[in-house]
Protein backbone atom coordinates (compact mmCIF):
# COMPACT_ATOMS: atom_id res chain seq x y z
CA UNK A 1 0.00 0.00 0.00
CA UNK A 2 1.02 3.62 -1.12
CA UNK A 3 0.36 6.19 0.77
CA UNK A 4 0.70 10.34 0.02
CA UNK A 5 0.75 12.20 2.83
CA UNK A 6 1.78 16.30 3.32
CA UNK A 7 3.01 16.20 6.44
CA UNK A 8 6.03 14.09 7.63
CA UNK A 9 5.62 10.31 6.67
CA UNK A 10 6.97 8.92 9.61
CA UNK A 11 3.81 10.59 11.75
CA UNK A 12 1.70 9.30 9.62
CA UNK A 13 3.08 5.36 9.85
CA UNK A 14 0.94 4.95 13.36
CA UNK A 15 -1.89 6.46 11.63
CA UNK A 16 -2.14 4.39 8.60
CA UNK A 17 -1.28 0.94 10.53
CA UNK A 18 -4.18 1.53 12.66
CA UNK A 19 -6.79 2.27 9.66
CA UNK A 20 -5.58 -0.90 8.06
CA UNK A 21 -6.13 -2.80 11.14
CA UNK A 22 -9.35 -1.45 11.73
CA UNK A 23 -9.92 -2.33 8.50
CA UNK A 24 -9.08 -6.20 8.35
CA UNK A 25 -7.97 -7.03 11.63
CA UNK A 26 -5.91 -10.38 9.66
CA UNK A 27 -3.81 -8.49 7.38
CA UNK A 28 -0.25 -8.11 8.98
CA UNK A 29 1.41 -4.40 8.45
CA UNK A 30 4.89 -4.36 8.25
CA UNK A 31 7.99 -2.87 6.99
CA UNK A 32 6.31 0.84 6.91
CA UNK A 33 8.77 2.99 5.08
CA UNK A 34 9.04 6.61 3.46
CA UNK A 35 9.56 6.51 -0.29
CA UNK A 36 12.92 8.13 0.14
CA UNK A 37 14.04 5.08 1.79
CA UNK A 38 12.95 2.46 -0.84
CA UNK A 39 14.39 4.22 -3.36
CA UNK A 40 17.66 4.67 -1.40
CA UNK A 41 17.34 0.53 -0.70
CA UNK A 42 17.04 -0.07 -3.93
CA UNK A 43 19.89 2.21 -5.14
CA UNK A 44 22.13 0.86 -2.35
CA UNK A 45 24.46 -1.92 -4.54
CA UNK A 46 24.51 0.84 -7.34
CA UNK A 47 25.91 3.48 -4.95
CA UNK A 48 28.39 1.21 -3.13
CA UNK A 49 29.49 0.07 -6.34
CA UNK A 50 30.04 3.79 -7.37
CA UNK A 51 31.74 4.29 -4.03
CA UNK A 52 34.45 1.66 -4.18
CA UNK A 53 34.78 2.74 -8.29
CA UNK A 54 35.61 6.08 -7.14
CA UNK A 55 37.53 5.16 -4.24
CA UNK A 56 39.90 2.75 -6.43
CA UNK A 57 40.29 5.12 -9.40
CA UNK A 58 41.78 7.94 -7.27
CA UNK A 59 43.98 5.30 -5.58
CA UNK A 60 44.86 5.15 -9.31
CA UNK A 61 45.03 8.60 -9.68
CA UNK A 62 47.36 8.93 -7.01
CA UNK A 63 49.31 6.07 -7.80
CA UNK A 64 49.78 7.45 -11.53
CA UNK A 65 50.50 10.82 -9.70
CA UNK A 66 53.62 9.41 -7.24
CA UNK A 67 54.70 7.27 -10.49
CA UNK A 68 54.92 10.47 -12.97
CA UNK A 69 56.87 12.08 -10.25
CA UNK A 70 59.46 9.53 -9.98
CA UNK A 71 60.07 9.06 -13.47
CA UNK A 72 60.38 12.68 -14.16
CA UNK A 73 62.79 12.74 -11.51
CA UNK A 74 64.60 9.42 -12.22
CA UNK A 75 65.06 10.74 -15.97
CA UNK A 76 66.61 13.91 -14.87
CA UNK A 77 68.83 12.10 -12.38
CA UNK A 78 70.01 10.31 -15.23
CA UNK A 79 70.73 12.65 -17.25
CA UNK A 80 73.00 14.96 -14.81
CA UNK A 81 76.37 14.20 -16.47
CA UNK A 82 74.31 15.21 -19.65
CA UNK A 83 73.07 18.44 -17.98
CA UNK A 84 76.91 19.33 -16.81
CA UNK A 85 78.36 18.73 -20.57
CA UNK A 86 75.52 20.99 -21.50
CA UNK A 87 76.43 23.65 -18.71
CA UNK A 88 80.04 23.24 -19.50
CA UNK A 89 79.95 24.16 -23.36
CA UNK A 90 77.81 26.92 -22.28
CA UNK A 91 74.18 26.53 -21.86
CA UNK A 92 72.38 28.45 -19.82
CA UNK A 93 70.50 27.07 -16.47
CA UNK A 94 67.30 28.55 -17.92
CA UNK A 95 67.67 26.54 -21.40
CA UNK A 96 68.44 23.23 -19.71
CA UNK A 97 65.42 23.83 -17.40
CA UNK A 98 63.48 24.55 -20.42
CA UNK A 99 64.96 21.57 -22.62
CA UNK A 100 63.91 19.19 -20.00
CA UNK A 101 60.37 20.58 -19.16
CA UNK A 102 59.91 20.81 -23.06
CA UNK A 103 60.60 17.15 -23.06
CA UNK A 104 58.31 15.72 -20.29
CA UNK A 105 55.66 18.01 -21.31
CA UNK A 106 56.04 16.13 -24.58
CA UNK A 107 56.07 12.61 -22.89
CA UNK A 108 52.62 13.55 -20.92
CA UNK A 109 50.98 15.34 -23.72
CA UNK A 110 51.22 11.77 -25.53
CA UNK A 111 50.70 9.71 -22.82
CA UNK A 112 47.36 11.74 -22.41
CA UNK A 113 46.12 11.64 -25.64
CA UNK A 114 46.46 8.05 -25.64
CA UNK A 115 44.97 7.59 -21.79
CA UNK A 116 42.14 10.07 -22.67
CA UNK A 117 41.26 7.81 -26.16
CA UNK A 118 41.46 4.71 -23.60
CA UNK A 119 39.22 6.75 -21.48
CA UNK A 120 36.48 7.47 -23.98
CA UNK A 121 36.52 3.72 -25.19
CA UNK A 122 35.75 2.46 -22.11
CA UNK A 123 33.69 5.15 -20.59
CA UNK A 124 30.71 3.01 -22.37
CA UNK A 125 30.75 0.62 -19.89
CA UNK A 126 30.34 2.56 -16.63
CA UNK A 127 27.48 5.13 -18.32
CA UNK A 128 24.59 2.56 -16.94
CA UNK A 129 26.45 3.10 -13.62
CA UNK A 130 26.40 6.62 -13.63
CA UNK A 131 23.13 9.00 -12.82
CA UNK A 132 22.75 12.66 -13.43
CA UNK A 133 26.13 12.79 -14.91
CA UNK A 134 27.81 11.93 -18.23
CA UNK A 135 30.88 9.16 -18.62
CA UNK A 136 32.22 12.39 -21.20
CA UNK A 137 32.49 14.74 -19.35
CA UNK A 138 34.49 17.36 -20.34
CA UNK A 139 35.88 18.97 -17.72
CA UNK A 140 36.63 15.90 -15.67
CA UNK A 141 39.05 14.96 -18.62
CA UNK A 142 39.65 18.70 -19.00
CA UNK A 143 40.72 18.61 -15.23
CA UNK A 144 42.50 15.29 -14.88
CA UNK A 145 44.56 16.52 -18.29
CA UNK A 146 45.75 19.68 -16.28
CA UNK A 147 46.49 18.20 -13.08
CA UNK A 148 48.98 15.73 -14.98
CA UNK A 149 50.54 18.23 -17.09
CA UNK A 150 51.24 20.18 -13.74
CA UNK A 151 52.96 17.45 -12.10
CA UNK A 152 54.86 16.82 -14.96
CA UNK A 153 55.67 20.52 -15.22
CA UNK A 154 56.49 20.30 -11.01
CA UNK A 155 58.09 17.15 -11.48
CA UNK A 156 60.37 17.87 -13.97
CA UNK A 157 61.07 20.73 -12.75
CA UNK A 158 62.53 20.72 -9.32
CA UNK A 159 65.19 17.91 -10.12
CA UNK A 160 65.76 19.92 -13.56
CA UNK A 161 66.70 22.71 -11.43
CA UNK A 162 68.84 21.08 -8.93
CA UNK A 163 70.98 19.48 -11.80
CA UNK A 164 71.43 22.63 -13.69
CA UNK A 165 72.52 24.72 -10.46
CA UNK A 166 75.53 22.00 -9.77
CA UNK A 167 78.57 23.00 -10.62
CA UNK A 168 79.34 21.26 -14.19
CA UNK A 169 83.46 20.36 -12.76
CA UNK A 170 81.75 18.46 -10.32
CA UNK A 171 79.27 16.92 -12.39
CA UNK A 172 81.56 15.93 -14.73
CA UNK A 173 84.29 14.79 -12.13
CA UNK A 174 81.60 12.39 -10.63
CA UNK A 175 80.89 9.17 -11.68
């Protein structure tokens, strides 16, 4: 039984269970909820599912984050001896700095166009998960895009400008 009611629901539960069993004393009334709640039973599974999605893809997120990070600053570790020649023959700080950014912003850009054509593949199959919201979105990928290419930019660019501030003897002395 459905009732409508204009004042709050749960006042009305006492109310309604005492027509009915004034009405038919045999019939059992039970399980007297607002429509709010059945509809949030029902969407329960949907939501958790939703919850652990989102929980695990900004695990992922992070993950991807910590990983870009390190191999920004792996490659420029690698490359110090590289960065000391450079300094040596007479390149500016500023142009190393700018040589290596140019470079990782290069590696992201293509990394996200490939993870963002992923992305749209497979967005399909989560759009019957989502509601009120599109699986395109632009301005999550918009978003996501950006924060990458600054921790690439941040990434790349603290180690960049340790390297280039050593002094290039030293670099090259070291191995």
């Amino acid at each position: 039984m459905i009732a409508r009611t204009k004042g709050e629901p749960a006042e009305m539960a006492q109310a309604i269970r005492r027509e009915v069993l004034q009405a038919d004393n045999s019939q059992p009334v039970w399980n007297i909820q607002t429509m709010t709640e059945t509809v949030n039973a029902s969407l329960a599974k949907e939501r958790f599912t939703l919850f652990l999605m989102a929980v695990f893809a900004g695990v992922a997120f992070l993950l991807a984050l910590i990983g870009l990070t390190g191999v920004m600053t792996y490659t420029v570790s690698q490359r110090t001896r590289e960065i000391g020649i450079r300094m040596a023959v007479g390149a500016r700080p500023m142009d190393v700095l700018l040589m290596i950014e140019r470079q990782g912003i290069q590696l992201v850009a293509i990394g996200l166009v490939i993870g963002t054509g992923i992305s749209l593949i497979l967005a399909r199959s989560i759009s019957t998960l989502l509601y009120s919201t599109s699986a395109y979105d632009p301005i999550v990928f918009t978003a996501m895009s950006a924060v990458f290419l600054v921790t690439a930019l941040i990434s790349g660019w603290i180690p960049a400008r340790r390297a280039a501030g050593i002094d290039p003897a030293i670099t090259l002395r070291a191995d």
